[in-house]
Each structure stands twice: as structure tokens, then as C-alpha cells.
C-alpha atoms as a PDB file:
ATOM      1  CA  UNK A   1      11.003   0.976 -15.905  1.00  0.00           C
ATOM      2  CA  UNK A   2       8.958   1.776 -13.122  1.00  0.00           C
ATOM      3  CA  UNK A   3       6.195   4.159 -11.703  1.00  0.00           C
ATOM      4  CA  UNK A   4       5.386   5.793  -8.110  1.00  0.00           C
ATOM      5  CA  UNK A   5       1.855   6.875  -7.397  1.00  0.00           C
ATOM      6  CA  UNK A   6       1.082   9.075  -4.062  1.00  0.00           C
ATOM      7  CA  UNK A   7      -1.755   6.327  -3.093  1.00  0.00           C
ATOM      8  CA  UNK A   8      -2.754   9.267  -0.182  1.00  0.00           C
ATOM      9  CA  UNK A   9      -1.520  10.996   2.720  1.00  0.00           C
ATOM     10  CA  UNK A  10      -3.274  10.221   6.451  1.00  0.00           C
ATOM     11  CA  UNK A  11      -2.956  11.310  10.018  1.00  0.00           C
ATOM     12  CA  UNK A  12      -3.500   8.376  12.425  1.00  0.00           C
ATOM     13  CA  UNK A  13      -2.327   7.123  15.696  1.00  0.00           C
ATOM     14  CA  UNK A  14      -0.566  10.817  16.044  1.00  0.00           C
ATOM     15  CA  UNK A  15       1.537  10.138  13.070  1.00  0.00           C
ATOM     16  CA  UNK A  16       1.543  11.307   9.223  1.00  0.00           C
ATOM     17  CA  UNK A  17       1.109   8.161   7.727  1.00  0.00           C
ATOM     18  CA  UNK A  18       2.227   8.377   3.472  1.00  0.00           C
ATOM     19  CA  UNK A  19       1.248   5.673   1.385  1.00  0.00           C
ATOM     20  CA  UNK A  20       3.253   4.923  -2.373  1.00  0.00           C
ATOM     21  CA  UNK A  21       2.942   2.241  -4.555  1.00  0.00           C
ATOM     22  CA  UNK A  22       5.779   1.051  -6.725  1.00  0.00           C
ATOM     23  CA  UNK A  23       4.914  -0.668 -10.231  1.00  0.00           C
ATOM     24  CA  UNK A  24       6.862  -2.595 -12.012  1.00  0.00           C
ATOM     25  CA  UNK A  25       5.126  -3.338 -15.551  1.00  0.00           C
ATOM     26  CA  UNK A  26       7.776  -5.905 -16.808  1.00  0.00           C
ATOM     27  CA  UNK A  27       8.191  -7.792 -13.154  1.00  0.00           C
ATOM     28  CA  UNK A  28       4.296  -7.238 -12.846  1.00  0.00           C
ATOM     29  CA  UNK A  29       4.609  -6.360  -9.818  1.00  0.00           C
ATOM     30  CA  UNK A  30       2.460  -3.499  -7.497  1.00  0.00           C
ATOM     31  CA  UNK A  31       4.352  -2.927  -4.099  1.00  0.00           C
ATOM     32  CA  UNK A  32       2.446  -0.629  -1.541  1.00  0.00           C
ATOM     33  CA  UNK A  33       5.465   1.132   0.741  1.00  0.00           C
ATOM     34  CA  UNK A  34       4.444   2.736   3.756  1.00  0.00           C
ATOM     35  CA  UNK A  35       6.452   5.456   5.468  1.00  0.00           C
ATOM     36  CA  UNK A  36       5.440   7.045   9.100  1.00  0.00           C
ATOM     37  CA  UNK A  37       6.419  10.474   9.956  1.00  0.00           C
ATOM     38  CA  UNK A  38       5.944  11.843  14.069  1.00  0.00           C
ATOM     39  CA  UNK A  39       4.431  14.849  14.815  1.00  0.00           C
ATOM     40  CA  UNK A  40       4.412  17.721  15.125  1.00  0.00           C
ATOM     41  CA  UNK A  41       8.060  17.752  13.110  1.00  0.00           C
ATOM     42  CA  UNK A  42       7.706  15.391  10.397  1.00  0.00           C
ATOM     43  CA  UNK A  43      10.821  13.394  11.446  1.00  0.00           C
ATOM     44  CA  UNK A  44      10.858   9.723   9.295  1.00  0.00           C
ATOM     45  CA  UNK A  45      10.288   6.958  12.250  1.00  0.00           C
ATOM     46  CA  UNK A  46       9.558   3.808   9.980  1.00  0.00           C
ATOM     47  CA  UNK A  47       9.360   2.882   6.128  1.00  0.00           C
ATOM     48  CA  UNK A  48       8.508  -0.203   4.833  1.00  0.00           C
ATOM     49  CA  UNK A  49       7.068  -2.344   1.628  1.00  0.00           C
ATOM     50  CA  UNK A  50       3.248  -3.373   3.175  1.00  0.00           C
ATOM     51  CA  UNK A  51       2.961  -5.957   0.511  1.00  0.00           C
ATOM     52  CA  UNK A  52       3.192  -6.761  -3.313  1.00  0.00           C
ATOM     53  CA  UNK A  53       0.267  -7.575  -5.574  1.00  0.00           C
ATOM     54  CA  UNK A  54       1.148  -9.340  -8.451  1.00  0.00           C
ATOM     55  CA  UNK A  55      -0.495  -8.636 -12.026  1.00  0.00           C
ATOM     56  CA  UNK A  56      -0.064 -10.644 -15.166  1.00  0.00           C
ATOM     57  CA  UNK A  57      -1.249  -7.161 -17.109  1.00  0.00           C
ATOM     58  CA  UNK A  58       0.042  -4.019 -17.735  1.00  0.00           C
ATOM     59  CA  UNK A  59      -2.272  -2.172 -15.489  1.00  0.00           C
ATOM     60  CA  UNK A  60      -1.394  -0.324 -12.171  1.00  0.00           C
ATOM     61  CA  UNK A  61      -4.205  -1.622  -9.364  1.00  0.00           C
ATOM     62  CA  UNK A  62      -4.649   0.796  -6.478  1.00  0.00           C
ATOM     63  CA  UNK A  63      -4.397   0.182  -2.594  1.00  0.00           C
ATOM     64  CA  UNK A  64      -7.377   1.371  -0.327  1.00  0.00           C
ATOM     65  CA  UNK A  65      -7.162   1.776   3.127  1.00  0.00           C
ATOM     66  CA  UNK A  66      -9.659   2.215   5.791  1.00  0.00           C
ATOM     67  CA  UNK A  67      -9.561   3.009   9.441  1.00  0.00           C
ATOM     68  CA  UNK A  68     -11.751   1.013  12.313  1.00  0.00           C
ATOM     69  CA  UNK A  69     -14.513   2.830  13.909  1.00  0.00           C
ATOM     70  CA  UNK A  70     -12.053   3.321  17.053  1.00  0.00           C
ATOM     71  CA  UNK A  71      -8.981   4.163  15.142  1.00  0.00           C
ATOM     72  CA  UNK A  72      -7.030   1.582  16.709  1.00  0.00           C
ATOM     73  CA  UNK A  73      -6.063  -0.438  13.782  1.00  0.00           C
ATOM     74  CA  UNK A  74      -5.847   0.444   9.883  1.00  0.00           C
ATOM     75  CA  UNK A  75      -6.758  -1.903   7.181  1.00  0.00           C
ATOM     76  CA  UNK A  76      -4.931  -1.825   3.554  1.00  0.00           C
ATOM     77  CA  UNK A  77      -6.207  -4.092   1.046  1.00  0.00           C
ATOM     78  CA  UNK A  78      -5.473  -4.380  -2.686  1.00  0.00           C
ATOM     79  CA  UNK A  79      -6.785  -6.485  -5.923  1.00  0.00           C
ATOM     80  CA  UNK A  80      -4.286  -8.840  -6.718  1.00  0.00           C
ATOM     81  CA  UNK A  81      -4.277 -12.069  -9.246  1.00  0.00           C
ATOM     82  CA  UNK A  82      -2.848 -15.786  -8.359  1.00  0.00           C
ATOM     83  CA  UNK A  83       0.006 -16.485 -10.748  1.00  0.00           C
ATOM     84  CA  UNK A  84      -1.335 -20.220 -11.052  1.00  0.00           C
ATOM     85  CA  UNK A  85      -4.961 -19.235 -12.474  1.00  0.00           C
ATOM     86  CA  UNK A  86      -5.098 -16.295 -13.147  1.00  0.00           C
ATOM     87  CA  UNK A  87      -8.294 -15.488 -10.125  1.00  0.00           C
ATOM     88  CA  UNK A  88      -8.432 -12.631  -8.032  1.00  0.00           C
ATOM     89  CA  UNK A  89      -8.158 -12.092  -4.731  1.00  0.00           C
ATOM     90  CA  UNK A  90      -7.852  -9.229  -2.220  1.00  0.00           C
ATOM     91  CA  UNK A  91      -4.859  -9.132  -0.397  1.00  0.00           C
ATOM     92  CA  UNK A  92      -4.959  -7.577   3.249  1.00  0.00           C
ATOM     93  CA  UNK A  93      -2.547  -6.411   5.950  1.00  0.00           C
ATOM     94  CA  UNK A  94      -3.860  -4.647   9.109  1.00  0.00           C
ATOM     95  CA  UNK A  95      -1.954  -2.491  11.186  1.00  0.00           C
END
């Protein structure tokens, strides 16, 4: 069983950027799936899974995303636990 959230919906870098997230409660698994759409006619140009936090609980832990001051890159981050102890960490991916 699995669950989709709408994380949030951005324009950036002249493109509709979506952003999901996929849980799987029984994998414990959180993957953030990014899709880009061109403008103005909302044609799909790229999907792809951003990355995968991992969580030993049955709780969904949201993405955030933040654009630079120049809008030239975008920054997704999410809360995310180490299988071997159990600390958290904050994963990253800029794009």
C-alpha cells in the first residue's frame, strides 16, 4: 500500500515544475518524484525520482524546496533517518 501527496506546484526556469512524494509505509520508504512541464502548453519534458528518504516509522516526512536569490538553481531537502542508528539527517539535491 502506498500514498501520493502533491508536495506543491512551482514555476521556475520557464517551466511548471510539480513535485510528488511516494510513501511506502511497509518498505519505509519516502521518494520525492519530480516532473517538468514547458510552457506555455504544459507538454511533459522530464520526470524523475529526486531521491528517497528512508523512515523506520510509519510517518510520511515532507520535502521543502527553496529557490536561490537569482533563481538559477533550486534546492530540495528532506528529513531522513540512517538505517544503522537510527539519527537524522537532511538529505539534499540541488538542481
Amino acid at each position: 500500500i502506498w500514498e501520493m501527496v502533491l508536495e506543491d506546484i512551482l514555476v521556475w526556469n520557464n517551466k511548471v515544475i510539480v513535485l510528488k512524494s511516494l510513501f511506502y509505509p511497509g518498505q519505509q520508504r519516502n521518494h520525492l518524484l519530480l516532473y517538468e512541464y514547458s510552457l506555455p502548453d504544459l507538454e511533459l519534458i522530464n520526470s524523475e525520482q529526486l531521491t528517497t528518504a528512508f523512515n523506520p516509522f510509519d510517518l510520511r516526512l515532507p520535502f521543502y524546496y527553496n529557490v536561490s536569490p537569482d533563481s538559477s538553481k533550486l534546492l530540495i531537502a528532506s528529513w531522513s533517518f540512517l538505517a544503522s542508528d537510527s539519527l537524522k539527517f537532511l538529505s539534499m539535491v540541488a538542481r
